[in-house]
PDB file of N, CA and C in Angstrom:
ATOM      1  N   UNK A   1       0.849  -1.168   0.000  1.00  0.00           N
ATOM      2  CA  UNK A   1       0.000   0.000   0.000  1.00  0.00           C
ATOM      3  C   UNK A   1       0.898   1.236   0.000  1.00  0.00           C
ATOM      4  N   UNK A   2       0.348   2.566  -1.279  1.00  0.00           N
ATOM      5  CA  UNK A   2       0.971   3.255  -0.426  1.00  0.00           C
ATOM      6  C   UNK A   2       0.164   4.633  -0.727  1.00  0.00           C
ATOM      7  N   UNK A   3       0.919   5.117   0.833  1.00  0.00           N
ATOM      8  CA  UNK A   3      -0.115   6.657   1.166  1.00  0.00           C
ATOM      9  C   UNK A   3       0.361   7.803   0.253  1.00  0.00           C
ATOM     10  N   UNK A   4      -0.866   8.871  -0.484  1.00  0.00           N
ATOM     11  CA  UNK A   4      -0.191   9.868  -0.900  1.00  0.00           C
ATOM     12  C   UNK A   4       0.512  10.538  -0.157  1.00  0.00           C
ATOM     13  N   UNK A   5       1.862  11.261  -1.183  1.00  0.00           N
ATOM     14  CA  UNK A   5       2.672  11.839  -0.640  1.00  0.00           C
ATOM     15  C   UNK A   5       1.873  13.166   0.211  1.00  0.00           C
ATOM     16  N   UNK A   6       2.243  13.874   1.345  1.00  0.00           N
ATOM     17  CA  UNK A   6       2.055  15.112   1.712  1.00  0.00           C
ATOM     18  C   UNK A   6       3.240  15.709   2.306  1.00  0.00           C
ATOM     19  N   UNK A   7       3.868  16.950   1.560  1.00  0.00           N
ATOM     20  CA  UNK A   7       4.707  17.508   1.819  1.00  0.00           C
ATOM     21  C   UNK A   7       4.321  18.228   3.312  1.00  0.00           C
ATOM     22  N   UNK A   8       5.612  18.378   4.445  1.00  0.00           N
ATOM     23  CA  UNK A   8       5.546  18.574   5.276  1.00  0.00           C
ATOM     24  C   UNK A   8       6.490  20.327   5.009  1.00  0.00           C
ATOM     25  N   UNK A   9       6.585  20.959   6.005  1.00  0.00           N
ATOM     26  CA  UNK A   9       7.183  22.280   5.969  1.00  0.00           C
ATOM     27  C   UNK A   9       7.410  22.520   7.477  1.00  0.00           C
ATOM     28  N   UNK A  10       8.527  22.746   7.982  1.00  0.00           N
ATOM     29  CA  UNK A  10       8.890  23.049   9.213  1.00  0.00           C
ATOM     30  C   UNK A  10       8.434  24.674   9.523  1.00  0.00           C
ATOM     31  N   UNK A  11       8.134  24.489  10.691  1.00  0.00           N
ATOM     32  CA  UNK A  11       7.753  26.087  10.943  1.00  0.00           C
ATOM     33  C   UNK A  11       7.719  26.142  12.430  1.00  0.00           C
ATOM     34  N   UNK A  12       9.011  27.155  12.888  1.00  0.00           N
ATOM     35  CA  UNK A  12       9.297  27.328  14.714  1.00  0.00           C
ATOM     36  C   UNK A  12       8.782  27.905  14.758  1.00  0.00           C
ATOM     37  N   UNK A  13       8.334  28.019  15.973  1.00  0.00           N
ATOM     38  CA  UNK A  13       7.451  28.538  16.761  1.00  0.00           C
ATOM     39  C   UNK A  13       7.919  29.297  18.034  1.00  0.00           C
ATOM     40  N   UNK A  14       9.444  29.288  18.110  1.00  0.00           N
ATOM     41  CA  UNK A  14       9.960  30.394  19.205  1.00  0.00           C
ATOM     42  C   UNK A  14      11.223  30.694  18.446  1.00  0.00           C
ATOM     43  N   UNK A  15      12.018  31.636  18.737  1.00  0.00           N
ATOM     44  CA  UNK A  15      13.451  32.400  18.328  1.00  0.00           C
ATOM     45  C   UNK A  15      14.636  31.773  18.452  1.00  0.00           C
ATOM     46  N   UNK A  16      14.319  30.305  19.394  1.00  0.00           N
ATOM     47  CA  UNK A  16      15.351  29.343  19.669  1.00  0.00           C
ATOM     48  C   UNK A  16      14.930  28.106  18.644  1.00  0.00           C
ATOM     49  N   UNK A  17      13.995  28.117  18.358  1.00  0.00           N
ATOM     50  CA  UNK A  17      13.530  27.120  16.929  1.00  0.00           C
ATOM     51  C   UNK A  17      14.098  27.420  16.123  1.00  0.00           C
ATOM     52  N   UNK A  18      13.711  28.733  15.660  1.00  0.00           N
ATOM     53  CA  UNK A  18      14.519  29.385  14.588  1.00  0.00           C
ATOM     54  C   UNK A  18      15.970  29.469  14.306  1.00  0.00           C
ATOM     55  N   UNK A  19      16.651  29.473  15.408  1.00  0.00           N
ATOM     56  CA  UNK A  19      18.071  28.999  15.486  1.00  0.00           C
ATOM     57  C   UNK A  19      18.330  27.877  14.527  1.00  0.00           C
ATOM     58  N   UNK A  20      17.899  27.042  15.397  1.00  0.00           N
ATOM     59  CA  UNK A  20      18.611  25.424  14.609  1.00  0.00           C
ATOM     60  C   UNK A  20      17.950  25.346  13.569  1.00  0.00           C
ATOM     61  N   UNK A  21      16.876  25.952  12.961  1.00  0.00           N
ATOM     62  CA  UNK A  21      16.383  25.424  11.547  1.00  0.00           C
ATOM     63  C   UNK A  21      17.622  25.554  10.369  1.00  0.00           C
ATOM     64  N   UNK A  22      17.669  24.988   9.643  1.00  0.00           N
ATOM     65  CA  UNK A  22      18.633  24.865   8.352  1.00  0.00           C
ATOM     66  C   UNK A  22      19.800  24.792   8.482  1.00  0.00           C
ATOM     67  N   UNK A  23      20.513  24.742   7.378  1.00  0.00           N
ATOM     68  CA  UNK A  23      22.065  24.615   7.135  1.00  0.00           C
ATOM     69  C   UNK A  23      22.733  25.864   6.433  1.00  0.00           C
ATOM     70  N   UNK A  24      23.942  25.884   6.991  1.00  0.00           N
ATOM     71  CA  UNK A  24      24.667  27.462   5.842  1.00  0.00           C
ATOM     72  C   UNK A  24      25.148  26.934   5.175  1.00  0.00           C
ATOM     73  N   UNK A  25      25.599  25.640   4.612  1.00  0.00           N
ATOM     74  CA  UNK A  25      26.121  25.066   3.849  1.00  0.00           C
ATOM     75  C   UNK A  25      25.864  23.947   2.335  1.00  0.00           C
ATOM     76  N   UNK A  26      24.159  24.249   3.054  1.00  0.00           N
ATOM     77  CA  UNK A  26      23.319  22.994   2.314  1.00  0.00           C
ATOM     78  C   UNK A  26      21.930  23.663   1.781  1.00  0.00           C
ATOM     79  N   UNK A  27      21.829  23.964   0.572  1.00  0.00           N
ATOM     80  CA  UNK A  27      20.037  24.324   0.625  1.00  0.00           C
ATOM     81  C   UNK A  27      18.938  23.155   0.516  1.00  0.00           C
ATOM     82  N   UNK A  28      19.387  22.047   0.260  1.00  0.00           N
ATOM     83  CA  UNK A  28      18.494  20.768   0.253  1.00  0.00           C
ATOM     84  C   UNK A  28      18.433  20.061   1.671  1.00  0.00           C
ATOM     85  N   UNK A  29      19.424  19.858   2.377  1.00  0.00           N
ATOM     86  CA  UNK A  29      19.136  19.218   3.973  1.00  0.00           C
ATOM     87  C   UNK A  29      18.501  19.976   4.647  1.00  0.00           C
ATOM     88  N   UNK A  30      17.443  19.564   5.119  1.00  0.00           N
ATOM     89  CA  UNK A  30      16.214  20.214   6.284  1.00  0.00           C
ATOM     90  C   UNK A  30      15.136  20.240   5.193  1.00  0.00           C
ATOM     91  N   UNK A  31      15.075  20.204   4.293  1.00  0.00           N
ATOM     92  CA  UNK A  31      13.940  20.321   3.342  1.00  0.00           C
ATOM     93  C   UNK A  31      13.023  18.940   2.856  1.00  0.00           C
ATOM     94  N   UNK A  32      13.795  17.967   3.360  1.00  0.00           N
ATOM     95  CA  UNK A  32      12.828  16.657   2.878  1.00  0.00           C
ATOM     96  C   UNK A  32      12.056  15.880   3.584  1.00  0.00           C
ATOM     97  N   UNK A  33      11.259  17.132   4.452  1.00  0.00           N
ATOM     98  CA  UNK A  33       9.890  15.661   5.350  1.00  0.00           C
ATOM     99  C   UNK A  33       8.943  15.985   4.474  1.00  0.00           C
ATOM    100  N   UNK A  34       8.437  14.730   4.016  1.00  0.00           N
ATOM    101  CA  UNK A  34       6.962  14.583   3.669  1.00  0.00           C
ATOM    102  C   UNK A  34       6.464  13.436   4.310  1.00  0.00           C
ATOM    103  N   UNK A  35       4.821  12.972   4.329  1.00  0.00           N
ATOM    104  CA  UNK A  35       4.326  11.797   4.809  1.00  0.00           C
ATOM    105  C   UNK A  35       3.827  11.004   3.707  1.00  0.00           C
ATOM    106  N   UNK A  36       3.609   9.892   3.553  1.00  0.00           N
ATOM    107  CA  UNK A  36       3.563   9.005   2.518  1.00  0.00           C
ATOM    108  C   UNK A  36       4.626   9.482   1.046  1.00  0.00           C
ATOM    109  N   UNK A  37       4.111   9.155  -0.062  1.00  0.00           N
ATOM    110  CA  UNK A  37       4.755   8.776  -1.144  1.00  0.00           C
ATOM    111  C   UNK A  37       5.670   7.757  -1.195  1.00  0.00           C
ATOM    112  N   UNK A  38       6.896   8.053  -1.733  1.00  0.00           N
ATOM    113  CA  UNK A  38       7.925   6.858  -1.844  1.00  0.00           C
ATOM    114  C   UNK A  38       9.044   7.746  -0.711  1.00  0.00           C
ATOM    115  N   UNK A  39       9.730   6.805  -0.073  1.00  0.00           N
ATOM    116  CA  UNK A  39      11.052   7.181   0.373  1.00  0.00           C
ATOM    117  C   UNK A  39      12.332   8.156  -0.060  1.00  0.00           C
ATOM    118  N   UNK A  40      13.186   8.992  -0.062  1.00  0.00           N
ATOM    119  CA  UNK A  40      14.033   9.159  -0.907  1.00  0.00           C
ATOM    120  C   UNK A  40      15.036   8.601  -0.640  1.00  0.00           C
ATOM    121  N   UNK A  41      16.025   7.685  -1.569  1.00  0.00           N
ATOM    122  CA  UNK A  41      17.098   7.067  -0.901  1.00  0.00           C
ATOM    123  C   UNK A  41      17.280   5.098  -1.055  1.00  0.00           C
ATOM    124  N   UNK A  42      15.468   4.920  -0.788  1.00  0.00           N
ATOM    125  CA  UNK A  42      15.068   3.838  -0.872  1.00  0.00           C
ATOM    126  C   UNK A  42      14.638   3.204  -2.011  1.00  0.00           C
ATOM    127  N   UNK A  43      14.454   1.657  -2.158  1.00  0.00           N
ATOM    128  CA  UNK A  43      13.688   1.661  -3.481  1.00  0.00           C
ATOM    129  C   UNK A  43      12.303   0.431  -1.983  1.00  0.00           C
ATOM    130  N   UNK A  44      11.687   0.013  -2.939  1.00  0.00           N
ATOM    131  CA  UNK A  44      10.560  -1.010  -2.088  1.00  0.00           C
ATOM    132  C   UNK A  44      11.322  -2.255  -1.741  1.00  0.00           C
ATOM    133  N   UNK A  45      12.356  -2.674  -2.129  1.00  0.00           N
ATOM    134  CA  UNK A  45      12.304  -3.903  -2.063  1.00  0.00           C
ATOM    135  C   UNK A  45      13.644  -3.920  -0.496  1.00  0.00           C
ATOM    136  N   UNK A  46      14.273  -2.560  -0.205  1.00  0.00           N
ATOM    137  CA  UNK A  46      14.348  -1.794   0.941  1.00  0.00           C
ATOM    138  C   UNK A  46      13.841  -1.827   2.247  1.00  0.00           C
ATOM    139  N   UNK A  47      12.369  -2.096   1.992  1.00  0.00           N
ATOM    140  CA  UNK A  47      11.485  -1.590   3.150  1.00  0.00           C
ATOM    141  C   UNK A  47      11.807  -2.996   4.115  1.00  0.00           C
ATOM    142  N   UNK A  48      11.568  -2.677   5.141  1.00  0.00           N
ATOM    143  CA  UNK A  48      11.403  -3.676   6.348  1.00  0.00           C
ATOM    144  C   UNK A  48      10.328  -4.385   6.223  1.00  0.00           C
ATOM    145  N   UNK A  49      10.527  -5.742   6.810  1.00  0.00           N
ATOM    146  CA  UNK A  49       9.665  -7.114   7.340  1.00  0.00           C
ATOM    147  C   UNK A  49       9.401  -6.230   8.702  1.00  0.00           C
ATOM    148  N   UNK A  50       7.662  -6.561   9.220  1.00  0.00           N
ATOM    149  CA  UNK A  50       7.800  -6.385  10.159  1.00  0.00           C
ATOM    150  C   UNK A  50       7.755  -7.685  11.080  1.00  0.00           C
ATOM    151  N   UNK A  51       8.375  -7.105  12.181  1.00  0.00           N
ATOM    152  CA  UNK A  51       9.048  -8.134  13.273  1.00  0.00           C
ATOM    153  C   UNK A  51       7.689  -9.345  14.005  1.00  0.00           C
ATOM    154  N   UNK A  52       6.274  -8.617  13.743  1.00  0.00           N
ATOM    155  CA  UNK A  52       5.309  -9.009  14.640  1.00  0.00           C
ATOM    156  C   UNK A  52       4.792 -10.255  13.752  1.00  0.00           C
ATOM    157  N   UNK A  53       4.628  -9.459  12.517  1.00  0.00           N
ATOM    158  CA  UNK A  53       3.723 -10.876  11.669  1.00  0.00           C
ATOM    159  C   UNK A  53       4.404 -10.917  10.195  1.00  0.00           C
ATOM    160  N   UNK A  54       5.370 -10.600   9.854  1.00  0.00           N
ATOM    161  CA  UNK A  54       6.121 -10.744   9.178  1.00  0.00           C
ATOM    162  C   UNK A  54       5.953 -10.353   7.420  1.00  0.00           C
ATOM    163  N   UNK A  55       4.658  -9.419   7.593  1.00  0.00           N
ATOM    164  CA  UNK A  55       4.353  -8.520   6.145  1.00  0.00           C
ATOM    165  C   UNK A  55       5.544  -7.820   6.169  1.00  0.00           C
ATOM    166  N   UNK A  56       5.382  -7.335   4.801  1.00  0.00           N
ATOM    167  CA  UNK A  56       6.228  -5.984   4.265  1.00  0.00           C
ATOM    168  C   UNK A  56       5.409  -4.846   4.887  1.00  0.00           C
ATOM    169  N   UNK A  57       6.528  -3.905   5.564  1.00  0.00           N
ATOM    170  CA  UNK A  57       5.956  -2.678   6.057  1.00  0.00           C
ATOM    171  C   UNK A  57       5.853  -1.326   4.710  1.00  0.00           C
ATOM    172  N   UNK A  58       4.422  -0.201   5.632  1.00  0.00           N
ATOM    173  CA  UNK A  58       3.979   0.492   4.443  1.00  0.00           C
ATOM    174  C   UNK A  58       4.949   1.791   5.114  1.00  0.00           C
ATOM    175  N   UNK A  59       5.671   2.697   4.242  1.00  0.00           N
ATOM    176  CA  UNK A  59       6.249   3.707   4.287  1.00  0.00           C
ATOM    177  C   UNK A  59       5.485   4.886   4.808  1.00  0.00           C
ATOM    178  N   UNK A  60       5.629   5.416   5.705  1.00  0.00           N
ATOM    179  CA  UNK A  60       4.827   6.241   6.628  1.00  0.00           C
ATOM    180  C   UNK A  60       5.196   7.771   6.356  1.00  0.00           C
ATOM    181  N   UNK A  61       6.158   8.126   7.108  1.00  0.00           N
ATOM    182  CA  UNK A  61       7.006   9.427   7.065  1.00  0.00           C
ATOM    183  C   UNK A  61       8.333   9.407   7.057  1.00  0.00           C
ATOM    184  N   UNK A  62       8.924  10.573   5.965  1.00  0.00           N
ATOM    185  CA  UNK A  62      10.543  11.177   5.951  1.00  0.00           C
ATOM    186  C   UNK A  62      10.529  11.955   6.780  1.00  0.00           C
ATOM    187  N   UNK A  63      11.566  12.048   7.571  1.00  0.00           N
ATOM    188  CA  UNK A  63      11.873  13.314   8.606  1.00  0.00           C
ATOM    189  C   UNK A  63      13.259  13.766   8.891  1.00  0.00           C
ATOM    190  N   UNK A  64      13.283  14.798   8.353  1.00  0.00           N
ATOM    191  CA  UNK A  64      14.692  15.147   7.538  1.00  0.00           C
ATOM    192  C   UNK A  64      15.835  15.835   8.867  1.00  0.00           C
ATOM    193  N   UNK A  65      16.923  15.987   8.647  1.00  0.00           N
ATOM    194  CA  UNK A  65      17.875  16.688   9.723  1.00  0.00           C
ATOM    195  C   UNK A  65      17.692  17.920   9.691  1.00  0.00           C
ATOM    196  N   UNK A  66      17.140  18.165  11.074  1.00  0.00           N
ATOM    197  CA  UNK A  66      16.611  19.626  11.124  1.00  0.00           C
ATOM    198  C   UNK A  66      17.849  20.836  10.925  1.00  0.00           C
ATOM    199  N   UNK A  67      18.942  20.478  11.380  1.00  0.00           N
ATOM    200  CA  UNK A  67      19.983  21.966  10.987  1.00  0.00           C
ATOM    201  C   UNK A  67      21.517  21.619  11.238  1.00  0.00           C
ATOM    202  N   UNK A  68      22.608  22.636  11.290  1.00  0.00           N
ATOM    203  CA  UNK A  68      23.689  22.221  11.509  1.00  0.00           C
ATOM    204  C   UNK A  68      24.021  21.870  12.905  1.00  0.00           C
ATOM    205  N   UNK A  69      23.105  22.385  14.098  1.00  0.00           N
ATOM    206  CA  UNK A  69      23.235  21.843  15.421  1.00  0.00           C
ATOM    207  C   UNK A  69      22.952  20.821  15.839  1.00  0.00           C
ATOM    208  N   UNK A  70      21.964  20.200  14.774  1.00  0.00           N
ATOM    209  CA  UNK A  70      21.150  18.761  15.351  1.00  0.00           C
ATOM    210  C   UNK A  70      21.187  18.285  14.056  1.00  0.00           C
ATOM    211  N   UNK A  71      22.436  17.932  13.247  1.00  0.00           N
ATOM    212  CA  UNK A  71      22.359  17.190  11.693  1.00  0.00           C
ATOM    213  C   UNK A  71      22.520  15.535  12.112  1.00  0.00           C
ATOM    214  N   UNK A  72      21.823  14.713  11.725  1.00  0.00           N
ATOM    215  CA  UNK A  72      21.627  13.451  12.117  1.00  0.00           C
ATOM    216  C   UNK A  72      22.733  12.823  11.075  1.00  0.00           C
ATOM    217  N   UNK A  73      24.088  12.791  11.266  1.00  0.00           N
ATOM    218  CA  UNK A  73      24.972  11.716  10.826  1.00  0.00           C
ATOM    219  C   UNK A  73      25.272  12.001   9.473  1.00  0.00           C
ATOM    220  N   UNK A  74      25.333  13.741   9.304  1.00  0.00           N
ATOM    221  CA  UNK A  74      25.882  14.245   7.570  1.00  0.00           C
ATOM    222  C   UNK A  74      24.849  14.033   6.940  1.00  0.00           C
ATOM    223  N   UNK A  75      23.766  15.130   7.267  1.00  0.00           N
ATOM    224  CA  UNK A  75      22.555  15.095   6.684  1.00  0.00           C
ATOM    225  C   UNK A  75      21.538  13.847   6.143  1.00  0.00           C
ATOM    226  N   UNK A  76      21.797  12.894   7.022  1.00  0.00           N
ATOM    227  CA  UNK A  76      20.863  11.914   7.061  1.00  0.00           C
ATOM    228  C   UNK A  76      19.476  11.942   7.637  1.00  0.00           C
ATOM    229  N   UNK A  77      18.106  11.715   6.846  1.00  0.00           N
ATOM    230  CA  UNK A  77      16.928  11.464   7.283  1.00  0.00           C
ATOM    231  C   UNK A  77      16.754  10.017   7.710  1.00  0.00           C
ATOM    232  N   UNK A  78      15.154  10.573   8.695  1.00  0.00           N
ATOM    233  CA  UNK A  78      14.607   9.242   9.591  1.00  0.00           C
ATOM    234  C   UNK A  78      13.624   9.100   8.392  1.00  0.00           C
ATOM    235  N   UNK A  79      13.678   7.349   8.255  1.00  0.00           N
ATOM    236  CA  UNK A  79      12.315   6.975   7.182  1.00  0.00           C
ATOM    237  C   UNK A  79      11.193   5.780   8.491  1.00  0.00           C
ATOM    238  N   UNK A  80      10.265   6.743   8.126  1.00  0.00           N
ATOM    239  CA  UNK A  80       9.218   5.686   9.473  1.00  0.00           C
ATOM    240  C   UNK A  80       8.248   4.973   8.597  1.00  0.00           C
ATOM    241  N   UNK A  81       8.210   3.518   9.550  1.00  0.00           N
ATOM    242  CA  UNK A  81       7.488   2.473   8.473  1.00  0.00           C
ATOM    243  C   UNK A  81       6.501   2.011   9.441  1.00  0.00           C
ATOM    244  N   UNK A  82       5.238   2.032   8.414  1.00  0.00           N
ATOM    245  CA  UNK A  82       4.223   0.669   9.944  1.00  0.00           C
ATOM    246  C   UNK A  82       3.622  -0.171   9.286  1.00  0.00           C
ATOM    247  N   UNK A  83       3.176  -1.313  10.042  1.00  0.00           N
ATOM    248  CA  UNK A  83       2.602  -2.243   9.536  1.00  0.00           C
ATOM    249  C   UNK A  83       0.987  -1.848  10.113  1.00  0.00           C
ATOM    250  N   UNK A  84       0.326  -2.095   8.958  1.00  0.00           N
ATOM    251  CA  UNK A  84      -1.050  -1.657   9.177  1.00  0.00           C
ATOM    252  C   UNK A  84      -2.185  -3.023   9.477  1.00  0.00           C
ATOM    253  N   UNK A  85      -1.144  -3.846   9.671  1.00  0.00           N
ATOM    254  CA  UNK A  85      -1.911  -5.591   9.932  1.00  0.00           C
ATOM    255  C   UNK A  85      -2.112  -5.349  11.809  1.00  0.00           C
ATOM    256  N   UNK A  86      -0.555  -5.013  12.247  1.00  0.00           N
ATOM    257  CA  UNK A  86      -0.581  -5.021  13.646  1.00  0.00           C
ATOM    258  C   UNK A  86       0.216  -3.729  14.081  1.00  0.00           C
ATOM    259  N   UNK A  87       0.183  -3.090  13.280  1.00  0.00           N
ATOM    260  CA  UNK A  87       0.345  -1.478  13.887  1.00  0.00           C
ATOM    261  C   UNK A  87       1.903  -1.159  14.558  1.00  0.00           C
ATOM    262  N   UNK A  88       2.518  -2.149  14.143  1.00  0.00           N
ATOM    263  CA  UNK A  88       3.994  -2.148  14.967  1.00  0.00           C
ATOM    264  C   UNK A  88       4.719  -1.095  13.925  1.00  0.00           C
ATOM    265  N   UNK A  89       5.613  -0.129  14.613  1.00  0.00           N
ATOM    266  CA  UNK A  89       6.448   0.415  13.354  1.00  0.00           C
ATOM    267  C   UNK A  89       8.013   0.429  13.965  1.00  0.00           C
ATOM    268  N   UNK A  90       8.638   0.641  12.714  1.00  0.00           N
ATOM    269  CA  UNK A  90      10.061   1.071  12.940  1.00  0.00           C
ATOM    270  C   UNK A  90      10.601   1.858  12.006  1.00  0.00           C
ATOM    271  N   UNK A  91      11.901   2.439  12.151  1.00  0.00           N
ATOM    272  CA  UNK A  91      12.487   3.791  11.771  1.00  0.00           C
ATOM    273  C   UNK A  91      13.700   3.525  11.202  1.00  0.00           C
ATOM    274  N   UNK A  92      14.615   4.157  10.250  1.00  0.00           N
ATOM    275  CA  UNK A  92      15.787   3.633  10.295  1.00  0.00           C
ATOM    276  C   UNK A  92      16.466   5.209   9.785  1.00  0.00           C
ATOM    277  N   UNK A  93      17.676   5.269  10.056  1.00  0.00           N
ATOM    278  CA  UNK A  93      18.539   6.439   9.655  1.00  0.00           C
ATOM    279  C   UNK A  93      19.020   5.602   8.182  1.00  0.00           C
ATOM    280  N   UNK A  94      18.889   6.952   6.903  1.00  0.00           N
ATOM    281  CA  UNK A  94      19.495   6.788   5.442  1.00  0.00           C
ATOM    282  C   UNK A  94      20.243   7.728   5.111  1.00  0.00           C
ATOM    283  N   UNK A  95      21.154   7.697   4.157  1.00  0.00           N
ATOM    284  CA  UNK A  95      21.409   8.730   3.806  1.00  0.00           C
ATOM    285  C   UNK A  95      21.423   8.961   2.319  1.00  0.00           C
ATOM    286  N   UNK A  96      20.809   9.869   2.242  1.00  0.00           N
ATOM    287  CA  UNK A  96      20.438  10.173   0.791  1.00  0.00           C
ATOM    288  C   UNK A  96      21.403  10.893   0.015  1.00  0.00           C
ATOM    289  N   UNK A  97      21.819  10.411  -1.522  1.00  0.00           N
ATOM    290  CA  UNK A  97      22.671  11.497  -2.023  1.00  0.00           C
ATOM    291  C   UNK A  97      21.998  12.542  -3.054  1.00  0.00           C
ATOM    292  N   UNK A  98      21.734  13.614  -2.586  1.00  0.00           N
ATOM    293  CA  UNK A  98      21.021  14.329  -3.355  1.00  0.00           C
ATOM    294  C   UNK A  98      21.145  15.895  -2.842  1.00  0.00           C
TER     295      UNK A  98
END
């Protein structure tokens, strides 16, 4: 299965949010959460077994490295997966070249 994409858009909400948002070095890292569509980085055959009942899990949400203070491992995003049989999910760090 999979969910349409919906682009996500970060938006702080105090002056210390605003800090860590983005990169001075990067205009594409911090820019890639969306929920459903395809993964970036991934192809399907990628995706996780889940652990409970052993389907292929459905691709949930990208959630990208929010800035240069909190960059997850050289601009690596979280890809979140669930299984919609028994609701179990898991996450994995990628790194995308793009």
């Amino acid at each position: 299965m999979e969910i349409p994409k919906v682009k996500l858009i970060p938006h702080p909400e105090t002056d210390e949010a605003k800090e860590i948002v983005g990169y001075k070095w990067n205009q594409i890292a911090g820019t890639r959460y969306h929920l459903g569509g395809k993964p970036e980085g991934l192809n399907e055959a990628d995706y996780p077994v889940c652990e409970s009942c052993s389907n292929k899990m459905t691709f949930y949400a990208q959630i990208d490295s929010i800035g240069d203070k909190f960059d997850l491992a050289d601009c690596m995003v979280i890809h979140n997966f669930v299984c919609f049989d028994c609701f179990t999910v898991k996450a994995q760090l990628t790194q995308i070249n793009s």
